[in-house]
C-alpha atoms as a PDB file:
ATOM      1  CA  UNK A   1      21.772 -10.851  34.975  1.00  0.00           C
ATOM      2  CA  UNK A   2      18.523 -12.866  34.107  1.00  0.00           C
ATOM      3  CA  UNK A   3      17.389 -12.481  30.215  1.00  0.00           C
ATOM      4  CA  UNK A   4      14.114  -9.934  30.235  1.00  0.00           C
ATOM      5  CA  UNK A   5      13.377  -9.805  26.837  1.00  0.00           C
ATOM      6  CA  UNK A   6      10.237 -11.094  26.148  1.00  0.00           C
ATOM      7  CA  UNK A   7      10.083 -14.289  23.764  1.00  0.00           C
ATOM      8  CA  UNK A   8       6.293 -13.266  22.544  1.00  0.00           C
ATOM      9  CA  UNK A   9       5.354  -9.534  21.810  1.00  0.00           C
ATOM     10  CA  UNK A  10       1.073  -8.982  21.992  1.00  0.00           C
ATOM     11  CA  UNK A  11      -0.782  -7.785  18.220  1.00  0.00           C
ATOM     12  CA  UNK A  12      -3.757  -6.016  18.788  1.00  0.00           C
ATOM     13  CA  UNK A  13      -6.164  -5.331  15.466  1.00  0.00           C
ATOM     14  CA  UNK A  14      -8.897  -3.331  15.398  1.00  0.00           C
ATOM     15  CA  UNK A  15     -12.212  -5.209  14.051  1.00  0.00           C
ATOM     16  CA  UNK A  16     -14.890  -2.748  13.845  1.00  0.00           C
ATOM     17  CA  UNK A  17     -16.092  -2.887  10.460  1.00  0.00           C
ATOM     18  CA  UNK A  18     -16.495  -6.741  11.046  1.00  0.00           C
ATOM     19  CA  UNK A  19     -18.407  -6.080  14.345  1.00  0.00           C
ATOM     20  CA  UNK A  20     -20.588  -3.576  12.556  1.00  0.00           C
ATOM     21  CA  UNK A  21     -21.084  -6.118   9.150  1.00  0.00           C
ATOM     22  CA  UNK A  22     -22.151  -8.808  12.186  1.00  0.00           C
ATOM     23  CA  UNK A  23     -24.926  -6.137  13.841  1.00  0.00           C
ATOM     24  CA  UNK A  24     -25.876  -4.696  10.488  1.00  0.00           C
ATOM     25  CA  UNK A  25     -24.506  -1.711  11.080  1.00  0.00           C
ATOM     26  CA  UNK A  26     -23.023   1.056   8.588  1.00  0.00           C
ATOM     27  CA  UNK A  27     -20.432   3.142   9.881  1.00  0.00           C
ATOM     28  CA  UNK A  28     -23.200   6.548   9.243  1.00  0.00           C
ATOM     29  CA  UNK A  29     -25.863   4.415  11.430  1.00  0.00           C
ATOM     30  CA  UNK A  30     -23.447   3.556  14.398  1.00  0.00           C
ATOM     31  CA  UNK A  31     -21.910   7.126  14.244  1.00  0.00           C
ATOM     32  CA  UNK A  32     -25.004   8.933  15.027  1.00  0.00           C
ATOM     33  CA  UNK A  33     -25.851   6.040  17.558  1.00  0.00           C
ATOM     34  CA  UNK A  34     -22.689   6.635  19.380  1.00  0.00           C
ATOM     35  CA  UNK A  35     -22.214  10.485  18.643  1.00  0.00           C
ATOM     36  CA  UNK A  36     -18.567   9.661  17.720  1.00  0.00           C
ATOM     37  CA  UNK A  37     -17.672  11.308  14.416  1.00  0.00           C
ATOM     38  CA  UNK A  38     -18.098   9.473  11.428  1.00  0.00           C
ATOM     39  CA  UNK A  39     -14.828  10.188  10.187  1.00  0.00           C
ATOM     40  CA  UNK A  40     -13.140   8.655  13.094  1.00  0.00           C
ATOM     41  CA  UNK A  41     -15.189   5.303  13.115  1.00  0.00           C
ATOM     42  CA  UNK A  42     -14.464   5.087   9.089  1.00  0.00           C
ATOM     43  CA  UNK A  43     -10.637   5.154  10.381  1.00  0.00           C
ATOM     44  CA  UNK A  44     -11.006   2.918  13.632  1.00  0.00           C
ATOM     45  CA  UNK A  45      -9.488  -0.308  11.941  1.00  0.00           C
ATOM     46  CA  UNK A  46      -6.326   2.029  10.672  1.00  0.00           C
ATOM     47  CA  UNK A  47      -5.625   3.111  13.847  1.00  0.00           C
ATOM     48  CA  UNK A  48      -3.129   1.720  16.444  1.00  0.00           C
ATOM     49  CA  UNK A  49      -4.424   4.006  19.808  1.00  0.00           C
ATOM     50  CA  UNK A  50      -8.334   5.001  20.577  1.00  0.00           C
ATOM     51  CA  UNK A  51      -9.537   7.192  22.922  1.00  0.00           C
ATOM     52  CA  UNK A  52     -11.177   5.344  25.849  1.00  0.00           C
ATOM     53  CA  UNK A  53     -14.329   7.336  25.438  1.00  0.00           C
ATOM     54  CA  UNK A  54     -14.713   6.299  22.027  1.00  0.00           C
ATOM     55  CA  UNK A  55     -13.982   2.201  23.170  1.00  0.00           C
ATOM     56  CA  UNK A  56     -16.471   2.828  25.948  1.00  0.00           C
ATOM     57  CA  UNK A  57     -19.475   3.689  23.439  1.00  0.00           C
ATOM     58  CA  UNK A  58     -18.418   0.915  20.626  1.00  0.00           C
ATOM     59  CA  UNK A  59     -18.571  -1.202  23.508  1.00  0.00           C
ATOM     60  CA  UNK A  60     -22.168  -0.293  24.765  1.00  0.00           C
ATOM     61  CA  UNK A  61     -23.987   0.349  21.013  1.00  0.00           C
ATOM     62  CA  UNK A  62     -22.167  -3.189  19.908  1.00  0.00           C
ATOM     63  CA  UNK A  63     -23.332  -4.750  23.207  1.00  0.00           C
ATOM     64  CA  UNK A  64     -19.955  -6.469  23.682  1.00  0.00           C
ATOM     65  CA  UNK A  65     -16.779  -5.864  25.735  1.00  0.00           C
ATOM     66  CA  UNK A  66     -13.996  -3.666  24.774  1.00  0.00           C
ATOM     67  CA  UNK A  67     -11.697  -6.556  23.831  1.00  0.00           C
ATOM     68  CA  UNK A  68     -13.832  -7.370  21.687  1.00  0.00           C
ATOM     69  CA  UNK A  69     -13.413  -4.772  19.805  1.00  0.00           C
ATOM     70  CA  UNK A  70      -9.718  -6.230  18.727  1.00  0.00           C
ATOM     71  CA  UNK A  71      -8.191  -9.531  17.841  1.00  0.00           C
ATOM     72  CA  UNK A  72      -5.451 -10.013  20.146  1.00  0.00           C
ATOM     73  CA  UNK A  73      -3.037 -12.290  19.047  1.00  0.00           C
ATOM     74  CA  UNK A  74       0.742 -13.262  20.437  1.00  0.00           C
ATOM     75  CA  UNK A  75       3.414 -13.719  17.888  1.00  0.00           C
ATOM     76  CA  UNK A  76       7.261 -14.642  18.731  1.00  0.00           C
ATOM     77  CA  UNK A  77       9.752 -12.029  19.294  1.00  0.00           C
ATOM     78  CA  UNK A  78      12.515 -11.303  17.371  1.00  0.00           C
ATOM     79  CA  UNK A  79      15.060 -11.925  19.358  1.00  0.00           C
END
């Protein structure tokens, strides 16, 4: 039976607050520019999941892809 473990696993970290230092953003100016509660952008680079609607309008009120959103690095599996 071929080996399927994979030898790299994907990291994805959140970089919002250094998006928003880059625009000139505070978290209270891009919340009411997005509508998305302040409370959840404050804990955006905590979290591991995000709800696609709140991706979507980072995305458009940065003026950048979602991806860009995160750092995605690979690292090597423990194996």
């Amino acid at each position: 039976m071929p080996d399927i473990e994979p030898k790299y696993k994907l990291v994805v970290t959140p970089r919002l607050q250094e998006l928003l230092t880059e625009h000139g953003y505070s978290q209270t100016e891009i919340a009411r520019k997005t509508g998305i509660d302040q409370s959840i952008i404050s804990r955006f680079d905590q979290q591991s999941r995000h709800a696609d609607v709140v991706l979507f309008k980072l995305a458009a009120a940065l003026d950048c892809n979602i991806q860009d959103l995160f750092i995605i690095t690979y690292e090597k599996a423990d194996i």
